[in-house]
C-alpha atoms as a PDB file:
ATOM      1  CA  UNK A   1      23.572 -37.797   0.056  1.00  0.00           C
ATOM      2  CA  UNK A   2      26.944 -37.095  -1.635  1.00  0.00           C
ATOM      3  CA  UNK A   3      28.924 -33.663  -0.972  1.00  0.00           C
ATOM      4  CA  UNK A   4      31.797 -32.134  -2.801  1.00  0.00           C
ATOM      5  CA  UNK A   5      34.152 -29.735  -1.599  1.00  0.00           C
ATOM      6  CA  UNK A   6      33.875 -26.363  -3.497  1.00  0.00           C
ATOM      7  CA  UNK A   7      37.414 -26.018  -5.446  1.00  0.00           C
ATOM      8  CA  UNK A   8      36.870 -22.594  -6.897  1.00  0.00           C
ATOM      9  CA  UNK A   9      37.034 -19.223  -5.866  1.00  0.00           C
ATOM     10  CA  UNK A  10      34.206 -17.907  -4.159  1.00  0.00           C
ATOM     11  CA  UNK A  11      34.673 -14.139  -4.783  1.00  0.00           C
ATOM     12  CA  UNK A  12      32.530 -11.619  -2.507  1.00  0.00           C
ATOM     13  CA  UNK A  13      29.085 -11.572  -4.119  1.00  0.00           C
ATOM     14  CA  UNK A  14      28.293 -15.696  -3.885  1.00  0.00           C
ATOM     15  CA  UNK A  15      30.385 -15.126   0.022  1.00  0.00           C
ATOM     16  CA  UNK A  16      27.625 -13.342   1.005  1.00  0.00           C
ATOM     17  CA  UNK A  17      24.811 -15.245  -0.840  1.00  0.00           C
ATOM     18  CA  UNK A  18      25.633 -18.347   0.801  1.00  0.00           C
ATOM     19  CA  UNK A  19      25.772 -16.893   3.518  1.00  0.00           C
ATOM     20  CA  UNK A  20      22.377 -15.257   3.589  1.00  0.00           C
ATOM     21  CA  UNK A  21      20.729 -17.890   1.171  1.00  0.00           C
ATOM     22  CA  UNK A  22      21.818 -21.333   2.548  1.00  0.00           C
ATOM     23  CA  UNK A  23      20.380 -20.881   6.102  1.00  0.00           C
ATOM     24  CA  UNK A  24      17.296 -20.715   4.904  1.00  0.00           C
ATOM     25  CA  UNK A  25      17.169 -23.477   2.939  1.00  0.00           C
ATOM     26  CA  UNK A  26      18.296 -25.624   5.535  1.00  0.00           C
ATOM     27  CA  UNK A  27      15.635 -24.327   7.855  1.00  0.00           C
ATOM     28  CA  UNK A  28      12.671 -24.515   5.512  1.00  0.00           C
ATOM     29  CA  UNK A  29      13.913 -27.845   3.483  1.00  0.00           C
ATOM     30  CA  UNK A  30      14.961 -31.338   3.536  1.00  0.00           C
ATOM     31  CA  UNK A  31      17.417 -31.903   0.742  1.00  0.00           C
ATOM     32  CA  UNK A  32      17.539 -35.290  -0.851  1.00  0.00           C
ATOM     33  CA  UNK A  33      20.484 -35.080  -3.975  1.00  0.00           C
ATOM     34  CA  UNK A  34      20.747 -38.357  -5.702  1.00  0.00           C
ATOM     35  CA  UNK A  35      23.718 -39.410  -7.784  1.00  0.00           C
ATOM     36  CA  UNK A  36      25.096 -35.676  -7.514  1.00  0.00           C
ATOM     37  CA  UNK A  37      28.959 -37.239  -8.770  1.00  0.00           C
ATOM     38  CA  UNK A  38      27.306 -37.125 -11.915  1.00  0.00           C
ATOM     39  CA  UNK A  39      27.756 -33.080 -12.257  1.00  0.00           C
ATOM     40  CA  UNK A  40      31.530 -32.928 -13.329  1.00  0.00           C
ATOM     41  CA  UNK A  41      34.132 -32.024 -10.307  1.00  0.00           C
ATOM     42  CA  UNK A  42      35.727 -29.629 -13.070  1.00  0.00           C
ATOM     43  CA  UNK A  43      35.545 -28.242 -16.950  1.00  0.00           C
ATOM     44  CA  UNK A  44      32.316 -26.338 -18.278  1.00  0.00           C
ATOM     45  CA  UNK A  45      29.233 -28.307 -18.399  1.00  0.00           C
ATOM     46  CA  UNK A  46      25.902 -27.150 -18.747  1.00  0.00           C
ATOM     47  CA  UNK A  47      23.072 -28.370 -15.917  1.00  0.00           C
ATOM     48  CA  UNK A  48      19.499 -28.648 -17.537  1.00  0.00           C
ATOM     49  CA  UNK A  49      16.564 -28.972 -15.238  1.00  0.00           C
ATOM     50  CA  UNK A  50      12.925 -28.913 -15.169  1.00  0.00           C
ATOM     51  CA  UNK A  51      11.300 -25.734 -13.326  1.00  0.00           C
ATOM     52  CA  UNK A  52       8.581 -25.733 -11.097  1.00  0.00           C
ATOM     53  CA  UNK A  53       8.470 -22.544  -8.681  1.00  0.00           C
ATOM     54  CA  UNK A  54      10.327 -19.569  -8.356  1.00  0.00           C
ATOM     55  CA  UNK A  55      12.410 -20.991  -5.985  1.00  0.00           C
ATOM     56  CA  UNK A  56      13.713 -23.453  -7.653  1.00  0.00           C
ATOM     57  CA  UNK A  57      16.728 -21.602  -8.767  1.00  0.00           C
ATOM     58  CA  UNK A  58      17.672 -21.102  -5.060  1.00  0.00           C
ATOM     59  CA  UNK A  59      17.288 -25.037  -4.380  1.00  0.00           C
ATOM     60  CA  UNK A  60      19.081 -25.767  -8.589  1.00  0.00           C
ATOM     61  CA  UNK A  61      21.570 -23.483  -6.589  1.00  0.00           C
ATOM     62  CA  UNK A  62      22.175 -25.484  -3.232  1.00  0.00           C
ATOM     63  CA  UNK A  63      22.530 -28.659  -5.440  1.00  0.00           C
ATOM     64  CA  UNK A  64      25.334 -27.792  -7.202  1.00  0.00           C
ATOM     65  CA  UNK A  65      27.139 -25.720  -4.934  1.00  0.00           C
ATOM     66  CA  UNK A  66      26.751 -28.670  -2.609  1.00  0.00           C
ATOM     67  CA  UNK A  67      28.377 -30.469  -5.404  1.00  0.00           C
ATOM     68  CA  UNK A  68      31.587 -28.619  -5.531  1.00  0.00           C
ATOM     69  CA  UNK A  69      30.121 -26.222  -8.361  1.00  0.00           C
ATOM     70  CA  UNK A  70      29.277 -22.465  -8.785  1.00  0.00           C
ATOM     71  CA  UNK A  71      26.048 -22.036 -10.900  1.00  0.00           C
ATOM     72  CA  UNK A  72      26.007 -19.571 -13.754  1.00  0.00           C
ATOM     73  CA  UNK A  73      22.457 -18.904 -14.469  1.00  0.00           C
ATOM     74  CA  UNK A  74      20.785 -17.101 -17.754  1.00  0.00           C
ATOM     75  CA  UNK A  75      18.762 -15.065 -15.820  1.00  0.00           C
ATOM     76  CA  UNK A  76      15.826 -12.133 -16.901  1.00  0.00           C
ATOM     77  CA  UNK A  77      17.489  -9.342 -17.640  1.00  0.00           C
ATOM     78  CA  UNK A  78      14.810  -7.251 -15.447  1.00  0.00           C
ATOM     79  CA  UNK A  79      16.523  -8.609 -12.366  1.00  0.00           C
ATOM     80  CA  UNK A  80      19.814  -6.919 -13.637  1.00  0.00           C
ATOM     81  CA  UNK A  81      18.182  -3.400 -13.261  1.00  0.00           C
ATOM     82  CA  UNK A  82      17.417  -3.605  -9.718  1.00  0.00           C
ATOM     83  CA  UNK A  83      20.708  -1.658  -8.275  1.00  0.00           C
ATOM     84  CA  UNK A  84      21.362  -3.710  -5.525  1.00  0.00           C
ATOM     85  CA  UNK A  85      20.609  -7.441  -6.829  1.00  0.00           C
ATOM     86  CA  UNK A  86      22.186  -6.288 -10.209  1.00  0.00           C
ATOM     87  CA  UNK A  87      24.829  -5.722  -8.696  1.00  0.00           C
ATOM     88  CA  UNK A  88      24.934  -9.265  -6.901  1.00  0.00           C
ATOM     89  CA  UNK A  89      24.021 -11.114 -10.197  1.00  0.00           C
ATOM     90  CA  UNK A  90      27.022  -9.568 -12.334  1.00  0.00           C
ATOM     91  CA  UNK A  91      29.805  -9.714  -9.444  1.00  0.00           C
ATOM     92  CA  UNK A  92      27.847 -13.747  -9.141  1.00  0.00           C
ATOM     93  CA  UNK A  93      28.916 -13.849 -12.566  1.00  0.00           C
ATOM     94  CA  UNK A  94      25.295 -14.475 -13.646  1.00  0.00           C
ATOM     95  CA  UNK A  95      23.500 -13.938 -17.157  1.00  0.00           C
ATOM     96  CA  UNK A  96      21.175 -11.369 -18.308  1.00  0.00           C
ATOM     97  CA  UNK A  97      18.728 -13.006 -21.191  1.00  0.00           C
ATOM     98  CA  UNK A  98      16.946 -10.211 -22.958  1.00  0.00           C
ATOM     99  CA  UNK A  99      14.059 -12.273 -23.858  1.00  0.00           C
ATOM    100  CA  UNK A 100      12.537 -12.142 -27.743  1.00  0.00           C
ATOM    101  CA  UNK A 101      15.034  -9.524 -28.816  1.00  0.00           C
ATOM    102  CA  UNK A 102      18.633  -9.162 -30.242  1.00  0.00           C
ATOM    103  CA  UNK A 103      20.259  -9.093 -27.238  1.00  0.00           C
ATOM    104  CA  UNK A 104      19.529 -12.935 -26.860  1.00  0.00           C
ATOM    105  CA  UNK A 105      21.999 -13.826 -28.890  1.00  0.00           C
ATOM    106  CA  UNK A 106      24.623 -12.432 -26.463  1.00  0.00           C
ATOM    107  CA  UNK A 107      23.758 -14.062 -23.794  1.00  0.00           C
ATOM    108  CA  UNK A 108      24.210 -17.189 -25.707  1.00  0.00           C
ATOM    109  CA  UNK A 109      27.605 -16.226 -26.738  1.00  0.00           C
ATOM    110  CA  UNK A 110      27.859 -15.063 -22.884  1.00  0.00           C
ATOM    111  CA  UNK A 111      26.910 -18.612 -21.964  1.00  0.00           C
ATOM    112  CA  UNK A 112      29.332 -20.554 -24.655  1.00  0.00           C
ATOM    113  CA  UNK A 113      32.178 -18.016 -23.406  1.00  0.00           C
ATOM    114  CA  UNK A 114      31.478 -19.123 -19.633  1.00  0.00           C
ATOM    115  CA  UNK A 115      31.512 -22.717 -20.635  1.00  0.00           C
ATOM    116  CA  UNK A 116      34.503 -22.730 -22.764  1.00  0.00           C
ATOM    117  CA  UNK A 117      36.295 -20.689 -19.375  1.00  0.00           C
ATOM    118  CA  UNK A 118      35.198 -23.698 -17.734  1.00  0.00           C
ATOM    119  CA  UNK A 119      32.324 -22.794 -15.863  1.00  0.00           C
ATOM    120  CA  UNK A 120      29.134 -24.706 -14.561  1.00  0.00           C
ATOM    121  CA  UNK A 121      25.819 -23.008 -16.753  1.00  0.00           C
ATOM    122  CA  UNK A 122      22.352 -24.250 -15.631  1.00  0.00           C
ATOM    123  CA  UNK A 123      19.673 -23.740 -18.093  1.00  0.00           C
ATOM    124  CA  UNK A 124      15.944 -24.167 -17.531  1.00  0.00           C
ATOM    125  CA  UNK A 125      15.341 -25.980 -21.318  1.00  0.00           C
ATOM    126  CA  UNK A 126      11.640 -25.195 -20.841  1.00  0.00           C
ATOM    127  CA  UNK A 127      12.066 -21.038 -20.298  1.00  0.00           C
ATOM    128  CA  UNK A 128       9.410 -20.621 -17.950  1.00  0.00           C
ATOM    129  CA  UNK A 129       7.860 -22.831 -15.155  1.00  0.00           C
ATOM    130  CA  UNK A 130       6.040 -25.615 -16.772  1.00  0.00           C
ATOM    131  CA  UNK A 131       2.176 -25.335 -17.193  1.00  0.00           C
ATOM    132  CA  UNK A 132       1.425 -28.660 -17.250  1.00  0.00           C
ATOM    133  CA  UNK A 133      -1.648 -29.466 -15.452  1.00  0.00           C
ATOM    134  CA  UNK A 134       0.622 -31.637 -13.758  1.00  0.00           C
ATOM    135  CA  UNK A 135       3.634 -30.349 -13.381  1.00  0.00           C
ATOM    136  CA  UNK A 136       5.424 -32.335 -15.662  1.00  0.00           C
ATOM    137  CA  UNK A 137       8.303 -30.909 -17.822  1.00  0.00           C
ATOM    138  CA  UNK A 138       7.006 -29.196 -21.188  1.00  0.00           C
ATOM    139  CA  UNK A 139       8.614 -29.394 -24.616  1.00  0.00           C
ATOM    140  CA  UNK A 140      12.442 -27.555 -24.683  1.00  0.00           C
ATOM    141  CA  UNK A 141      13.496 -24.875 -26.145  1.00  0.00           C
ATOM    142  CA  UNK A 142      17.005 -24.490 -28.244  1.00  0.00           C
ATOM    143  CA  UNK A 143      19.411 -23.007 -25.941  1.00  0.00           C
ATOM    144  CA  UNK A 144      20.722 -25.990 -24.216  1.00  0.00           C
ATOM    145  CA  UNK A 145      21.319 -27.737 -27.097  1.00  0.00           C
ATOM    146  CA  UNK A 146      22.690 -25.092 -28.844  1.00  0.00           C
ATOM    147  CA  UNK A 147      25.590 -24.140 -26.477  1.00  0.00           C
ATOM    148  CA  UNK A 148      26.278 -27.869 -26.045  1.00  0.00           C
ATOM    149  CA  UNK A 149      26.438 -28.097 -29.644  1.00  0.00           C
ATOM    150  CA  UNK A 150      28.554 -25.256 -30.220  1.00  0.00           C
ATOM    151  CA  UNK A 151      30.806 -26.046 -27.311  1.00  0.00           C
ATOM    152  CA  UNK A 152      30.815 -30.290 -27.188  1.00  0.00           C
ATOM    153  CA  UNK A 153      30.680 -29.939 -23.236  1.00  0.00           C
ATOM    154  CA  UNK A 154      29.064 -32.303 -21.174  1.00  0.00           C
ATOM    155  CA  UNK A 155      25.261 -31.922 -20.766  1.00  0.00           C
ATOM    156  CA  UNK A 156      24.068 -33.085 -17.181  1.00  0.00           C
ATOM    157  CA  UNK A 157      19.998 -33.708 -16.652  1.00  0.00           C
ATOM    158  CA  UNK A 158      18.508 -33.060 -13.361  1.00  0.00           C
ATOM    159  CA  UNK A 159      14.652 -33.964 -12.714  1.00  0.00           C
ATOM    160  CA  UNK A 160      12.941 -32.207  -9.242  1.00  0.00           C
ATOM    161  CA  UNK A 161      10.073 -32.317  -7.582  1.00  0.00           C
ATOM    162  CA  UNK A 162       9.273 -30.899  -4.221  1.00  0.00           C
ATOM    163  CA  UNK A 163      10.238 -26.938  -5.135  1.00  0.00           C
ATOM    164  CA  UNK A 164       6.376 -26.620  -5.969  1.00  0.00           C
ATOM    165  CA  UNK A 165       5.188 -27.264  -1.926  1.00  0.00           C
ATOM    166  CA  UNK A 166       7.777 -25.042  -0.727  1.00  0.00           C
ATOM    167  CA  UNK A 167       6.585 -22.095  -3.154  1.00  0.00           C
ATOM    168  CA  UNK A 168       3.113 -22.574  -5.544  1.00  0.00           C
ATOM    169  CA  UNK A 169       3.854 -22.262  -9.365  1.00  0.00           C
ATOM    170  CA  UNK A 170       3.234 -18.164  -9.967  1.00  0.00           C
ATOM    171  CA  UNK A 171       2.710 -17.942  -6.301  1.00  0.00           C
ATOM    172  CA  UNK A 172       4.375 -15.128  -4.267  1.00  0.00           C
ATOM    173  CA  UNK A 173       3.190 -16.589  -0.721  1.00  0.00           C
ATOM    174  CA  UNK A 174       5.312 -19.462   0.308  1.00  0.00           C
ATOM    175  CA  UNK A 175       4.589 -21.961   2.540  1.00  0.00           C
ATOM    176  CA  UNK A 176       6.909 -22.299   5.076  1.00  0.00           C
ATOM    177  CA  UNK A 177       5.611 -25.592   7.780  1.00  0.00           C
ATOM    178  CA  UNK A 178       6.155 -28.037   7.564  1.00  0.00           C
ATOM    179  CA  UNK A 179       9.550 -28.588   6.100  1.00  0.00           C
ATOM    180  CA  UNK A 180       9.210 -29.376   2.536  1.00  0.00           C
ATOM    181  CA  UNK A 181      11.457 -32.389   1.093  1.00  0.00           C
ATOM    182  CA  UNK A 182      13.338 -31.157  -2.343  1.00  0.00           C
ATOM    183  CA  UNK A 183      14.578 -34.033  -4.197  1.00  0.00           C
ATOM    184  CA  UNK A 184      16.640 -33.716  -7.005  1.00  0.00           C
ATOM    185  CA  UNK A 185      17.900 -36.510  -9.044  1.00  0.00           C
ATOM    186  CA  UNK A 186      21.351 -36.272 -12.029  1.00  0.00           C
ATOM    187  CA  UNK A 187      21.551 -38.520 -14.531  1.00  0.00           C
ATOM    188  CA  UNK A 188      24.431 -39.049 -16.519  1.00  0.00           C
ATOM    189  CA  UNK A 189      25.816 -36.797 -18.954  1.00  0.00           C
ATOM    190  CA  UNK A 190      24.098 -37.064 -21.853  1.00  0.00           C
ATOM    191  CA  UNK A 191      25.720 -38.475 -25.042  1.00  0.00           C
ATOM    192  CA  UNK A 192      25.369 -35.769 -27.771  1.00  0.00           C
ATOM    193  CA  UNK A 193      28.376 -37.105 -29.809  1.00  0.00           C
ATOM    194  CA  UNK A 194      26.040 -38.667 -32.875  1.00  0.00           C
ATOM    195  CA  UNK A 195      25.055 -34.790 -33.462  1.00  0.00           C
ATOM    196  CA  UNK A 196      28.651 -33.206 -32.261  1.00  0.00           C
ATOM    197  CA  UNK A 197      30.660 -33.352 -35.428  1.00  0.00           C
ATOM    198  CA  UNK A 198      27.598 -32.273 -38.209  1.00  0.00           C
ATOM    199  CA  UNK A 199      26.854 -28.614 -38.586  1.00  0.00           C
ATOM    200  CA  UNK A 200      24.376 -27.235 -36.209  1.00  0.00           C
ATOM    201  CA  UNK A 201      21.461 -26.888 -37.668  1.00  0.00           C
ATOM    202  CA  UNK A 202      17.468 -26.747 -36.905  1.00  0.00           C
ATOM    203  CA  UNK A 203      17.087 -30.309 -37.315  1.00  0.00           C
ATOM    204  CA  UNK A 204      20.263 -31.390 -34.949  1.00  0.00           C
ATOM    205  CA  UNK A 205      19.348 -28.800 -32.211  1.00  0.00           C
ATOM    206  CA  UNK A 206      15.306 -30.047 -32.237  1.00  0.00           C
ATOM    207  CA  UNK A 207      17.433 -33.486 -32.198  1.00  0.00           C
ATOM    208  CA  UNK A 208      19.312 -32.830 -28.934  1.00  0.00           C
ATOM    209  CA  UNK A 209      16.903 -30.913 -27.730  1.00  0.00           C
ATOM    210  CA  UNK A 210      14.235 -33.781 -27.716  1.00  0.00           C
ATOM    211  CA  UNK A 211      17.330 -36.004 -25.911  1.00  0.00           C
ATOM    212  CA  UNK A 212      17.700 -33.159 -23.195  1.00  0.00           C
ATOM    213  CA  UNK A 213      13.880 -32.934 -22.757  1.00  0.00           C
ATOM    214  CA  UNK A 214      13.294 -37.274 -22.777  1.00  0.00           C
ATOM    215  CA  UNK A 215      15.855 -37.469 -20.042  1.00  0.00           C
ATOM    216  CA  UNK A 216      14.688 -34.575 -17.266  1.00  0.00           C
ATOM    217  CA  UNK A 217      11.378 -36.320 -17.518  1.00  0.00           C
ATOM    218  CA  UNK A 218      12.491 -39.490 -17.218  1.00  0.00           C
ATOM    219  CA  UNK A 219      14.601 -38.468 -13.847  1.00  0.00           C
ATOM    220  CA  UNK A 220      10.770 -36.600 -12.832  1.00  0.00           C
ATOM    221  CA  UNK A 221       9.488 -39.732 -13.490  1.00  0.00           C
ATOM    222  CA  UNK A 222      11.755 -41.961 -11.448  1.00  0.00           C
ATOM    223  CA  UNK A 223      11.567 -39.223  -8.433  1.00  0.00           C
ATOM    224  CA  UNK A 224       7.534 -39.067  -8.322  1.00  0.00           C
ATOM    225  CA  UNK A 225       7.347 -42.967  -8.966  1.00  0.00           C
ATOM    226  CA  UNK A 226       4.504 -42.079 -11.579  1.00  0.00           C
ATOM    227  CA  UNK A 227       4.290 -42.533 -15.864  1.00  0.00           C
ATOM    228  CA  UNK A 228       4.979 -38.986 -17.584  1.00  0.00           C
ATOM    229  CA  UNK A 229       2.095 -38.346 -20.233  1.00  0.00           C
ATOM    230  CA  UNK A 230       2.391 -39.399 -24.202  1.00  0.00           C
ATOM    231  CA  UNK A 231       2.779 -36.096 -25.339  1.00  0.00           C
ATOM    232  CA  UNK A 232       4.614 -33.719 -23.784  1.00  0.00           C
ATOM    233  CA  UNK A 233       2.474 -29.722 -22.935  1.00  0.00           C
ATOM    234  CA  UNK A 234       3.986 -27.709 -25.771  1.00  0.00           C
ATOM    235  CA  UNK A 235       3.065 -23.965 -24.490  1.00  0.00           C
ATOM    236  CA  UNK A 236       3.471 -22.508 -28.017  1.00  0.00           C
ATOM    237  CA  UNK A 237       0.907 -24.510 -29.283  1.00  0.00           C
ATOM    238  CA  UNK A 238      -1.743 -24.207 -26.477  1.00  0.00           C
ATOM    239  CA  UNK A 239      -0.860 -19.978 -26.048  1.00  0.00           C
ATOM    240  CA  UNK A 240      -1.730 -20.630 -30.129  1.00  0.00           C
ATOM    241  CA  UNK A 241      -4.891 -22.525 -29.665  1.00  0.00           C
ATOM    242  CA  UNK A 242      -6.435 -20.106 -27.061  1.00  0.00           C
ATOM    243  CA  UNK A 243      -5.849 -17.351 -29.308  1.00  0.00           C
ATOM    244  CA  UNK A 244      -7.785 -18.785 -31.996  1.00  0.00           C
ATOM    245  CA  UNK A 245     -10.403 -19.629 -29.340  1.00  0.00           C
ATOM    246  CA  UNK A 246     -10.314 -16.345 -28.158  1.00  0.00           C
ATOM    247  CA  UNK A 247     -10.900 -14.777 -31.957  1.00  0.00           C
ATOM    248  CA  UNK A 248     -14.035 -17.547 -32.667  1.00  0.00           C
ATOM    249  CA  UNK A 249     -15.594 -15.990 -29.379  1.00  0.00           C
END
């Protein structure tokens, strides 16, 4: 499992998250990173990764920070208004995402200003925890694509599985024995250059998005050893369909 000495500067608030945060992840996991080099030692990049549990973020967290990295989340903006984990998340340098309003649209430029300063952004393409009935990633939405578009940086996939024993999709009871194996697995940085030069538009984002999408599942797939399904669980589409069920009943 590959390690990389942390090069930046810490600062107070992620001092005293490690130290309350990693413990426990090394008491309640086993950690298996595979090709971790693959997140860039230096520059701004943005991390993409499928989401299973709650948790997840914690164990996104360890990964890079284990790779010499300090993760810059877009995070709900409802965790911001708690005083005291506000306060963590800001001095962490994290990012509030009003969701469905205005306000989106600066933590976008939030996110393309922290890449461009060289930072590490990890993005959840999918926006929520998948609800596949299996588990497997769901169609993207725009944001990774855009602020890779907008800022040519490197875009690095990472497919998980094991986040989901540890703490239950929507759960809030986690279970703790035995030890639950995390695996994570980076592919390479994806190669967005065909779309890099044109104008960003729908049809390039949907583009890279698809790319971003195609290559988290295929790094689920090689982790769980198992064939993704044909079509991907598009949420906006089945939240549509039950509504129409729900007006025929």
């Amino acid at each position: 499992m590959s390690v990389r000495k942390l090069q930046q500067r810490r600062g107070w608030a992620f001092t005293v998250i490690v130290a309350l945060v990693k413990p426990v992840l090394l008491v309640l996991t086993r950690r298996r990173w595979i090709d971790g080099e693959h997140i860039p030692a230096t520059g701004g990049c943005v991390v993409v990764v499928n989401h299973l549990s709650h948790v997840d973020p914690l164990t996104a967290a360890h990964l890079v920070y284990d790779h010499g990295r300090l993760p810059r989340y877009l995070a709900k903006s409802g965790l911001f208004r708690t005083r005291v984990l506000g306060t963590f998340l800001r001095a962490a340098g994290q990012i509030p995402v009003e969701r469905a309003t205005s306000s989106a649209v600066g933590a976008y430029a939030a996110a393309v200003e922290a890449v461009r300063a060289g930072e590490c952004v990890v993005v959840y393409p999918e926006g929520t925890i998948t609800r596949d009935p299996d588990l497997w990633p769901m169609t993207g939405k725009s944001g990774a694509a855009r602020i890779a578009l907008e800022t040519g940086c490197p875009v690095v996939p990472v497919g998980q599985w094991g986040p989901q024993d540890l703490l239950a999709p929507y759960s809030h009871k986690p279970s703790l024995l035995p030890r639950t194996l995390v695996t994570m697995k980076v592919g390479r940085p994806l190669d967005l250059a065909h779309l890099a030069d044109r104008p960003v538009t729908a049809r390039h984002v949907a583009q890279a998005t698809q790319q971003i999408m195609d290559a988290i599942t295929g790094l689920v797939a090689d982790i769980r050893g198992e064939q993704p399904p044909a079509d991907r669980f598009d949420l906006r589409r089945h939240r549509a369909e039950q509504a129409r069920e729900d007006g025929a009943s």
